[in-house]
C-alpha atoms as a PDB file:
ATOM      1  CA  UNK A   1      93.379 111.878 124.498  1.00  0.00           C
ATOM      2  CA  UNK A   2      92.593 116.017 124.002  1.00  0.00           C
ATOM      3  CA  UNK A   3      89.290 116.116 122.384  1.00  0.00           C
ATOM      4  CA  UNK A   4      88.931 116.453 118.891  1.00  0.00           C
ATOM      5  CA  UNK A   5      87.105 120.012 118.255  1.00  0.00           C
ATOM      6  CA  UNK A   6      83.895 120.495 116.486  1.00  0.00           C
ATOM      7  CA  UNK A   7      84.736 121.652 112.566  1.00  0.00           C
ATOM      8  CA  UNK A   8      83.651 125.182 112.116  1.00  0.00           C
ATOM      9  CA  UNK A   9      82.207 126.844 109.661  1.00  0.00           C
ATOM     10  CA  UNK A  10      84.354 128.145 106.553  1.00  0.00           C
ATOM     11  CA  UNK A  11      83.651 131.882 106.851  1.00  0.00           C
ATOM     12  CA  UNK A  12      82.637 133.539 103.920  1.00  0.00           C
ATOM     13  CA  UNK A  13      85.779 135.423 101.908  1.00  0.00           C
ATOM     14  CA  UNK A  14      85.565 138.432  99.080  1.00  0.00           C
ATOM     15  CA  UNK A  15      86.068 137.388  95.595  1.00  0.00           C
ATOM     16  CA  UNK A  16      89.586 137.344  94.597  1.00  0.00           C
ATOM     17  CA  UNK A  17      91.061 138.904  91.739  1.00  0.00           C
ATOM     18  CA  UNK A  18      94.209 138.753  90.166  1.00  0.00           C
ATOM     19  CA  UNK A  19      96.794 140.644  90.493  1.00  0.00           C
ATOM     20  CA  UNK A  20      99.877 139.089  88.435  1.00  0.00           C
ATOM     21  CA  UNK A  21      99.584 135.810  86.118  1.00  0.00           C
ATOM     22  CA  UNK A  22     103.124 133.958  84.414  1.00  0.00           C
ATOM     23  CA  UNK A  23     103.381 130.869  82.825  1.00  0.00           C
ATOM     24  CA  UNK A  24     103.429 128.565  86.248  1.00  0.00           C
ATOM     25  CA  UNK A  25     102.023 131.139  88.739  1.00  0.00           C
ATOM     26  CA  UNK A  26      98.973 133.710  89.157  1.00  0.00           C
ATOM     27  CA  UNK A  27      99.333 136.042  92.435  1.00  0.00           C
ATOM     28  CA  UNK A  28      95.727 136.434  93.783  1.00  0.00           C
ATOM     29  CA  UNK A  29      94.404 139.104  96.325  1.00  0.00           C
ATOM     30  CA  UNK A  30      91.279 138.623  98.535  1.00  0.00           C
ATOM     31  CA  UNK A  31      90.906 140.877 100.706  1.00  0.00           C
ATOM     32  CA  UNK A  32      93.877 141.415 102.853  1.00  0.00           C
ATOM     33  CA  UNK A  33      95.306 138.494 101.715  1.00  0.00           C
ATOM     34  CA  UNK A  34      97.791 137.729  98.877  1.00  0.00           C
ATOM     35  CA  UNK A  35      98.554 134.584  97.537  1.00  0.00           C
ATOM     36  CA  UNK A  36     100.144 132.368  95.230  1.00  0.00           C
ATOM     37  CA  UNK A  37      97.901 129.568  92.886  1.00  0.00           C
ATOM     38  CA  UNK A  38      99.598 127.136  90.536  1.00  0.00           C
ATOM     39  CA  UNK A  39      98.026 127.448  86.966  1.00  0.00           C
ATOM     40  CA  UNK A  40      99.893 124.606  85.350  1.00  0.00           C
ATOM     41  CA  UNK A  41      99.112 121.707  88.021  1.00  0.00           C
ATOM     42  CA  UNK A  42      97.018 120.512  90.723  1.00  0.00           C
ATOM     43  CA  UNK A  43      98.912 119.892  93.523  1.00  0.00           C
ATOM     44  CA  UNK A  44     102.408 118.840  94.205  1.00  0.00           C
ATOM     45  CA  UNK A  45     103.338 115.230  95.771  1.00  0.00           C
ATOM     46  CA  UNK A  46     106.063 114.353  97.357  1.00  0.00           C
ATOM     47  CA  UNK A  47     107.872 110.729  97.490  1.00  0.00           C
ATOM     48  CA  UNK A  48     108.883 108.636 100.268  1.00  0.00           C
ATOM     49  CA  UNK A  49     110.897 106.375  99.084  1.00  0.00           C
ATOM     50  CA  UNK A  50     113.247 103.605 100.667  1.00  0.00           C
ATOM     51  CA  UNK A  51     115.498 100.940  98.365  1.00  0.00           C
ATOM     52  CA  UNK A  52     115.706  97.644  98.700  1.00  0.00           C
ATOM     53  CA  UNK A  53     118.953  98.103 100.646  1.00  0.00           C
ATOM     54  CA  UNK A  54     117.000 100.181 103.221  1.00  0.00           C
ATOM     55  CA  UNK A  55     118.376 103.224 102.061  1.00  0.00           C
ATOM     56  CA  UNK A  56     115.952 106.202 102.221  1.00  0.00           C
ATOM     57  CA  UNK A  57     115.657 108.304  98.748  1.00  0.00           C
ATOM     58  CA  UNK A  58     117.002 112.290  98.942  1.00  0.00           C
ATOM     59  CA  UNK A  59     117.681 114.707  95.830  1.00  0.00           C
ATOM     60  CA  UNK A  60     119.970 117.219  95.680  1.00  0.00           C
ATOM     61  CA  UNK A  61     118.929 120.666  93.020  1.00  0.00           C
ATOM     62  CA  UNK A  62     119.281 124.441  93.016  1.00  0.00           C
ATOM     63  CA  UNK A  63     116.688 126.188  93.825  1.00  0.00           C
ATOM     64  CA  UNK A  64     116.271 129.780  92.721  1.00  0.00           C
ATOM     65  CA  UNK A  65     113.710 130.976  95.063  1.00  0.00           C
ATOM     66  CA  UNK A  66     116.119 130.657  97.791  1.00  0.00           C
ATOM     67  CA  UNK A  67     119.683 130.921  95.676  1.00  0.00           C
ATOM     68  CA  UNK A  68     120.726 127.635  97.658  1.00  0.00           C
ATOM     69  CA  UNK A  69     121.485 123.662  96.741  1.00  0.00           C
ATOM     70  CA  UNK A  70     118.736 121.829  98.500  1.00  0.00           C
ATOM     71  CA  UNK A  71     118.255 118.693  99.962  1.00  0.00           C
ATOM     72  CA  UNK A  72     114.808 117.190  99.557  1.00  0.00           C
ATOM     73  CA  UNK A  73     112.983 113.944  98.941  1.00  0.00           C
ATOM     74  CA  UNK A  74     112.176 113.044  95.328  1.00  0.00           C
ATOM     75  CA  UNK A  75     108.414 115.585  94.722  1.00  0.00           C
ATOM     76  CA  UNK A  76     106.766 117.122  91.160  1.00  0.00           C
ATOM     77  CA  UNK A  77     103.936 118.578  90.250  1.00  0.00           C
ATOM     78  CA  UNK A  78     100.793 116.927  89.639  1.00  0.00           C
ATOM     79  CA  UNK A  79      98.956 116.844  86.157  1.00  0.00           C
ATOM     80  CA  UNK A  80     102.083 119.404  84.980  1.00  0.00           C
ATOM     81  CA  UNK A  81     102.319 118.201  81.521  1.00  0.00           C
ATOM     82  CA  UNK A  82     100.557 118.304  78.174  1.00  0.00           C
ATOM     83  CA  UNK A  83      97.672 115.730  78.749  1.00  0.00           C
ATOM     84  CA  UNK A  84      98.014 114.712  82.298  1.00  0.00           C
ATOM     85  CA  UNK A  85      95.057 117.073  83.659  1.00  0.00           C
ATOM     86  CA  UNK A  86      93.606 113.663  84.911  1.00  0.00           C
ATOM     87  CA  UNK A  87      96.593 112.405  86.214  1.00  0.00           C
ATOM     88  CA  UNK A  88      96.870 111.626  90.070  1.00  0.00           C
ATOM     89  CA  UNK A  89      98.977 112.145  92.590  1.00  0.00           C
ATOM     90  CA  UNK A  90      99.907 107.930  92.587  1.00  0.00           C
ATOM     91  CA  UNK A  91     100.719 108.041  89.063  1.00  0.00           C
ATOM     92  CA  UNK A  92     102.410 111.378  89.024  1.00  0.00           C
ATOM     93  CA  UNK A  93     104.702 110.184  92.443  1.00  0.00           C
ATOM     94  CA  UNK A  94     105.833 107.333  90.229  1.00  0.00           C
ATOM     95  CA  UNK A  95     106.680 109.087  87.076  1.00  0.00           C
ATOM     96  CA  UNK A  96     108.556 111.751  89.309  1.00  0.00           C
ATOM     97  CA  UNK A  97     110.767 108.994  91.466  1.00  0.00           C
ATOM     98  CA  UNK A  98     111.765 107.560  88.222  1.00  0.00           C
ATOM     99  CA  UNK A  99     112.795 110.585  86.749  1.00  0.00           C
ATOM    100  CA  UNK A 100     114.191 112.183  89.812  1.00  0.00           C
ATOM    101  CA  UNK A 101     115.909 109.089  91.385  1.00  0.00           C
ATOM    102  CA  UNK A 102     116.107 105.970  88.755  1.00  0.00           C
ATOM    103  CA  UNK A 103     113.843 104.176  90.911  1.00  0.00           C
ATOM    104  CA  UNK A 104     110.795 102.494  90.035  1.00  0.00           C
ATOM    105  CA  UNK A 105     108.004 101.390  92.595  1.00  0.00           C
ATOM    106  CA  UNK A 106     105.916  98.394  92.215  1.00  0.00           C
ATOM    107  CA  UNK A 107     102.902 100.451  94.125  1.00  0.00           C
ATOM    108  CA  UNK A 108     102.533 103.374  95.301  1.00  0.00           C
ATOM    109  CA  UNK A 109     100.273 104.285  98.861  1.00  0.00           C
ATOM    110  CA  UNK A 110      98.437 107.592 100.102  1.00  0.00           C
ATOM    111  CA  UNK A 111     100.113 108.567 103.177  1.00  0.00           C
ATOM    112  CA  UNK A 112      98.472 111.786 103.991  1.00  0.00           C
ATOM    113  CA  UNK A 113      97.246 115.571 102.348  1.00  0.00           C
ATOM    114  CA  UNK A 114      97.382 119.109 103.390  1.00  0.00           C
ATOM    115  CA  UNK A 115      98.795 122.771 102.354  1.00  0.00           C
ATOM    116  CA  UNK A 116     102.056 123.532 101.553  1.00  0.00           C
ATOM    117  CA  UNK A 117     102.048 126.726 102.854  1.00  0.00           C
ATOM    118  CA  UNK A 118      98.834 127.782 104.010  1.00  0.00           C
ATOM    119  CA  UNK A 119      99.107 131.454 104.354  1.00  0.00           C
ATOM    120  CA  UNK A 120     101.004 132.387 101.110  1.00  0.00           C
ATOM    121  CA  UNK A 121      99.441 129.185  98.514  1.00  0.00           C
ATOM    122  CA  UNK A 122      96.870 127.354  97.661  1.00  0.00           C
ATOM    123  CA  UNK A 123      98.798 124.280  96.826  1.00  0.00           C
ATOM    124  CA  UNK A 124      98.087 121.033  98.287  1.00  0.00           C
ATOM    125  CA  UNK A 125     100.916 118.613  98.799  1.00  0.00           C
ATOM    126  CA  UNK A 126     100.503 114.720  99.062  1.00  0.00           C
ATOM    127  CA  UNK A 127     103.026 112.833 100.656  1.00  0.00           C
ATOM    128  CA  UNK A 128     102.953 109.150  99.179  1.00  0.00           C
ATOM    129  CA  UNK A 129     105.422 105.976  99.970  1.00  0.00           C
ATOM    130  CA  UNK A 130     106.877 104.437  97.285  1.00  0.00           C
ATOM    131  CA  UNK A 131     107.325 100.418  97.935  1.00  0.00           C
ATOM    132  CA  UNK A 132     109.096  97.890  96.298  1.00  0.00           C
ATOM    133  CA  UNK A 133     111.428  99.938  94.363  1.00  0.00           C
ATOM    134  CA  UNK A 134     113.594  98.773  90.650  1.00  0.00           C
ATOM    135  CA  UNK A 135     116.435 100.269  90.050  1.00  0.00           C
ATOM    136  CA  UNK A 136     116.013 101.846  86.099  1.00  0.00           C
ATOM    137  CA  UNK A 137     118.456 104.395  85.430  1.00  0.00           C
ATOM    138  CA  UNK A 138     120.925 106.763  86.648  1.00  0.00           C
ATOM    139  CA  UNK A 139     118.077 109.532  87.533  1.00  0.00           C
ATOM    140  CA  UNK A 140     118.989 113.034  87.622  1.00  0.00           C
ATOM    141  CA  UNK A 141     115.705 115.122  86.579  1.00  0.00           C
ATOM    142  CA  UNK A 142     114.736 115.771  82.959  1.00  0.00           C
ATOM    143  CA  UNK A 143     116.271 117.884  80.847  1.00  0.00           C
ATOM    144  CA  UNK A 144     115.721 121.432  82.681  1.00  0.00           C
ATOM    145  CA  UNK A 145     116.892 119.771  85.748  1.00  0.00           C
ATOM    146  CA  UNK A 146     120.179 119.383  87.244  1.00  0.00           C
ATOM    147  CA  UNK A 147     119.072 116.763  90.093  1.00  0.00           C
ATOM    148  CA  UNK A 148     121.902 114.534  92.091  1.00  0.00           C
ATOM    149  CA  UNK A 149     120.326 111.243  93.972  1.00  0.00           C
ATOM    150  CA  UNK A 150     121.238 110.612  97.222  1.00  0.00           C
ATOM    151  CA  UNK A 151     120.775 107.034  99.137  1.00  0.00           C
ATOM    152  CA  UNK A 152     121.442 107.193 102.401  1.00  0.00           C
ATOM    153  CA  UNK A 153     120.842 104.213 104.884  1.00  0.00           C
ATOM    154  CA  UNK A 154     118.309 105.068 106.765  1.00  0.00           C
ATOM    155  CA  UNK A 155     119.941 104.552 110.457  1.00  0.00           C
ATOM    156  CA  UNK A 156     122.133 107.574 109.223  1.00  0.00           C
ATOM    157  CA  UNK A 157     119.599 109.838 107.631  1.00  0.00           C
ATOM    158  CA  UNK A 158     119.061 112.063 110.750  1.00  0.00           C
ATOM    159  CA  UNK A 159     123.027 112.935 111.011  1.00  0.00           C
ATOM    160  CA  UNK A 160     123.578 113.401 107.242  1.00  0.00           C
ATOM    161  CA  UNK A 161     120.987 115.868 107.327  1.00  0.00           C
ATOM    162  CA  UNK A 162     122.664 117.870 110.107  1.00  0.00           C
ATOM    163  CA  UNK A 163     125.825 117.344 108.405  1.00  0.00           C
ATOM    164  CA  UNK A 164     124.325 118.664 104.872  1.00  0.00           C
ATOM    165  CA  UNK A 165     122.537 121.791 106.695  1.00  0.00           C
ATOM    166  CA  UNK A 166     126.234 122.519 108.507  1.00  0.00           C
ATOM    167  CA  UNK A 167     128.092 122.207 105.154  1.00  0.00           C
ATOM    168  CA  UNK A 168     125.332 125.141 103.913  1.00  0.00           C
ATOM    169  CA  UNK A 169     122.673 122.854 102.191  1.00  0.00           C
ATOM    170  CA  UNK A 170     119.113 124.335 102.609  1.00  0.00           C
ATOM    171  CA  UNK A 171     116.994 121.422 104.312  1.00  0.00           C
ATOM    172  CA  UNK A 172     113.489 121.238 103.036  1.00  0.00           C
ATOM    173  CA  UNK A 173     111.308 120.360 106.303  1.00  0.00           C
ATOM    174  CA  UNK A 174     108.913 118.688 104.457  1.00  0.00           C
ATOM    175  CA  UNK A 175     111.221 115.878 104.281  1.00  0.00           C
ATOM    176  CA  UNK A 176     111.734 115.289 108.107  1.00  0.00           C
ATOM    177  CA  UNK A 177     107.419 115.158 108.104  1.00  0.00           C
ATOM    178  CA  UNK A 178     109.057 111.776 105.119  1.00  0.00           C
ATOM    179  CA  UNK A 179     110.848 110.451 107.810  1.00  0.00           C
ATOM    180  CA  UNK A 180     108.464 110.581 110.929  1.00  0.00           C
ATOM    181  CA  UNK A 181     106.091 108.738 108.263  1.00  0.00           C
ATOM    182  CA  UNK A 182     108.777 105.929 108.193  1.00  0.00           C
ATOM    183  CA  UNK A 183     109.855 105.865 111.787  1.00  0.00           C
ATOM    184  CA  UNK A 184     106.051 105.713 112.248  1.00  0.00           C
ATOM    185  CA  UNK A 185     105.323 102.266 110.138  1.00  0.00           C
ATOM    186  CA  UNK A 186     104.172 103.597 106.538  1.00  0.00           C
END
């Protein structure tokens, strides 16, 4: 196996100031650097999620940023409502997939951490699996959503998402970093 290297130290950076703030997002500078912070959250999680019919979890939405339909897995913000500042990533992964999907999971495990996008946020993503899932509801988002579930066996995921990107869906790649967690035993 390559050898691990030795953690180096975190160089001192200027003191960043602000150069924009709206009601989700605050653009920061430091020195040559600008990026984006959340100001209504603490991170972001998304859901892997499989039914009980082995059929792995994908949403469907709009996206502005990109002026495209996506396909995703189930995610939301963490600690994005009134009185969830304490709320984790577990608990917020479970309220999403309900609300996203209809699903329910009986438990919900840490699968792994990092940036979303390293040189343009500060977010932090969690990716979490979803087990033992209850059907609930139709899903679909909450009101200010417009969220279609997907369940797609998950044999065929790899070739519906081809087929999605060639009918002119925008792919998130987070998702495929979902599936090697699955083909990979979490």
């Amino acid at each position: 196996m390559t050898p691990i290297p030795a953690p180096r130290p975190v160089p001192s950076r200027p003191t960043a100031r602000t150069l924009y703030e709206g009601g989700w997002l605050r653009l920061r500078a430091c020195g040559a650097w600008e990026y984006a912070e959340r100001t209504r959250a603490r991170g972001a999680v998304v859901i892997v999620a499989v039914t009980p019919a082995d059929e792995v979890l994908f949403v469907e939405q709009f996206r502005v940023p990109v002026a495209q339909w996506t396909i995703e897995m189930p995610a939301g913000l963490v600690g994005d409502g009134a009185g969830m500042g304490d709320e984790s990533a577990l608990t917020a992964a479970a309220r999403e997939l309900e609300e996203e999907t209809g699903w329910r999971p009986a438990r919900v495990d840490f699968l792994h951490e990092g940036p979303s996008s390293a040189g343009m946020s500060s977010e932090q993503i969690a990716f979490v699996r979803a087990r033992n899932l209850t059907r609930t509801g139709p899903g679909g988002g909450d009101a200010s959503e417009d969220i279609r579930v997907h369940a797609v066996p998950r044999p065929e995921a790899h070739a519906w998402l081809r087929a999605c990107a060639q009918a002119g869906y925008s792919i998130d790649p987070k998702l495929f970093a979902g599936l090697w967690f699955l083909e990979h035993g979490a």
